[in-house]
Protein backbone atom coordinates (compact mmCIF):
# COMPACT_ATOMS: atom_id res chain seq x y z
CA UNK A 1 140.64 1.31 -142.02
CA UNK A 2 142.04 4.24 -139.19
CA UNK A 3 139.64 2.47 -136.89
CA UNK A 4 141.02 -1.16 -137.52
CA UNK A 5 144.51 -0.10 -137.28
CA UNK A 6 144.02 1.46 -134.53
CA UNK A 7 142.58 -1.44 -132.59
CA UNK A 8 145.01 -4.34 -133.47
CA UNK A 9 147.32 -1.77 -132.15
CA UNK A 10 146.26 -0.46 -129.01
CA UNK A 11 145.31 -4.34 -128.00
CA UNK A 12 149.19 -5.19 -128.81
CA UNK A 13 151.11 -2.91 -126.77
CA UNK A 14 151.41 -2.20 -123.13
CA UNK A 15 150.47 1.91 -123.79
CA UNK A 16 147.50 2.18 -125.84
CA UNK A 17 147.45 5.99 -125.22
CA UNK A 18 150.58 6.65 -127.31
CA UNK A 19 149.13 5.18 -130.56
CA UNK A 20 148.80 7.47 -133.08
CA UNK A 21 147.22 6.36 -136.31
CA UNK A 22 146.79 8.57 -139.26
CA UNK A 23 145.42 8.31 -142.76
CA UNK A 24 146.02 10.25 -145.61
CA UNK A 25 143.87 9.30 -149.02
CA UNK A 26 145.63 10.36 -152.44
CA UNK A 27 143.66 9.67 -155.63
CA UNK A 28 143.25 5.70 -155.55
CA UNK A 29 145.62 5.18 -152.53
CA UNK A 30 145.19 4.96 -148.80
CA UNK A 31 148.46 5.34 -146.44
CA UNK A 32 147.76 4.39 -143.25
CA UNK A 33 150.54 5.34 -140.59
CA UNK A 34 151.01 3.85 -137.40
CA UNK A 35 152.79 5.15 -134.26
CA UNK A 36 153.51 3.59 -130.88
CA UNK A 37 155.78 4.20 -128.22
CA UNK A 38 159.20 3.13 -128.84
CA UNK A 39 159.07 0.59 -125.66
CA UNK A 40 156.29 -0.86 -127.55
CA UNK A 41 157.80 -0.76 -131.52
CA UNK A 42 158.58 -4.53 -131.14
CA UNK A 43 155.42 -5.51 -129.83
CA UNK A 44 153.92 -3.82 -133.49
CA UNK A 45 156.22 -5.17 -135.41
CA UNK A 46 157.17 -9.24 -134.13
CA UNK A 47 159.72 -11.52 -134.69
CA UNK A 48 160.84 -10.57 -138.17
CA UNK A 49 157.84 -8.38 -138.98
CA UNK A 50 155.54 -11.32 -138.37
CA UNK A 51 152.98 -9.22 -136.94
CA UNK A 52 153.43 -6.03 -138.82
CA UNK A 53 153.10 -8.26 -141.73
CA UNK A 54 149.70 -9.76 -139.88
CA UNK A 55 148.60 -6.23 -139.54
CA UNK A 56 148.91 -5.42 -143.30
CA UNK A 57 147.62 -8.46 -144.39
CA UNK A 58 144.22 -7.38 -142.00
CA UNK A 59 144.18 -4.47 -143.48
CA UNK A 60 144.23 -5.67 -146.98
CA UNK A 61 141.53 -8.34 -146.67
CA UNK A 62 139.23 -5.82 -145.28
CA UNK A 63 139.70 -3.23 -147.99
CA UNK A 64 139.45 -5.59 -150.58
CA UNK A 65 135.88 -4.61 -151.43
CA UNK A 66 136.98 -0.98 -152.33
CA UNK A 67 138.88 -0.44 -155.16
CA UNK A 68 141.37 1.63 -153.01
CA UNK A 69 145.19 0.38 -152.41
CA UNK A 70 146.22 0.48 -148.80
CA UNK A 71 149.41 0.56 -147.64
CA UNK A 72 149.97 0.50 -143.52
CA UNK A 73 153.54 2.27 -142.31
CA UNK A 74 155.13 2.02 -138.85
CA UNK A 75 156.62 5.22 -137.99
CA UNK A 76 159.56 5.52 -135.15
């Protein structure tokens, strides 16, 4: 899921070194956490979170085989 984030994101915003995706795995949950540059935080996130919300819904459709719940945060 790291992986995945990590390439919607770097192929959104204009500096694709400054993404910085970590993921931390407690018991049955996955938190994924996503940070950009803050010249590109409205590139990640669209007109009223349409893409963040794009993002998550990725991310969700791909884990769906594992019984895992993952929840994707953009970080400042």
């Amino acid at each position: 899921m790291k992986e995945l984030v990590e390439v919607i994101a770097k192929s959104l915003v204009e500096n694709p070194d400054e993404v910085v995706v970590t993921q931390t795995e407690s018991g049955n949950d996955l938190l994924i956490e996503l940070k950009v540059a803050p010249s590109d935080m409205g590139k990640v996130i669209g007109r009223q979170g349409r893409i963040a919300k794009a993002i998550r819904s990725v991310v969700k459709a791909a884990s769906s085989r594992s019984d895992k719940k993952v929840v994707v945060e953009i970080l400042q």
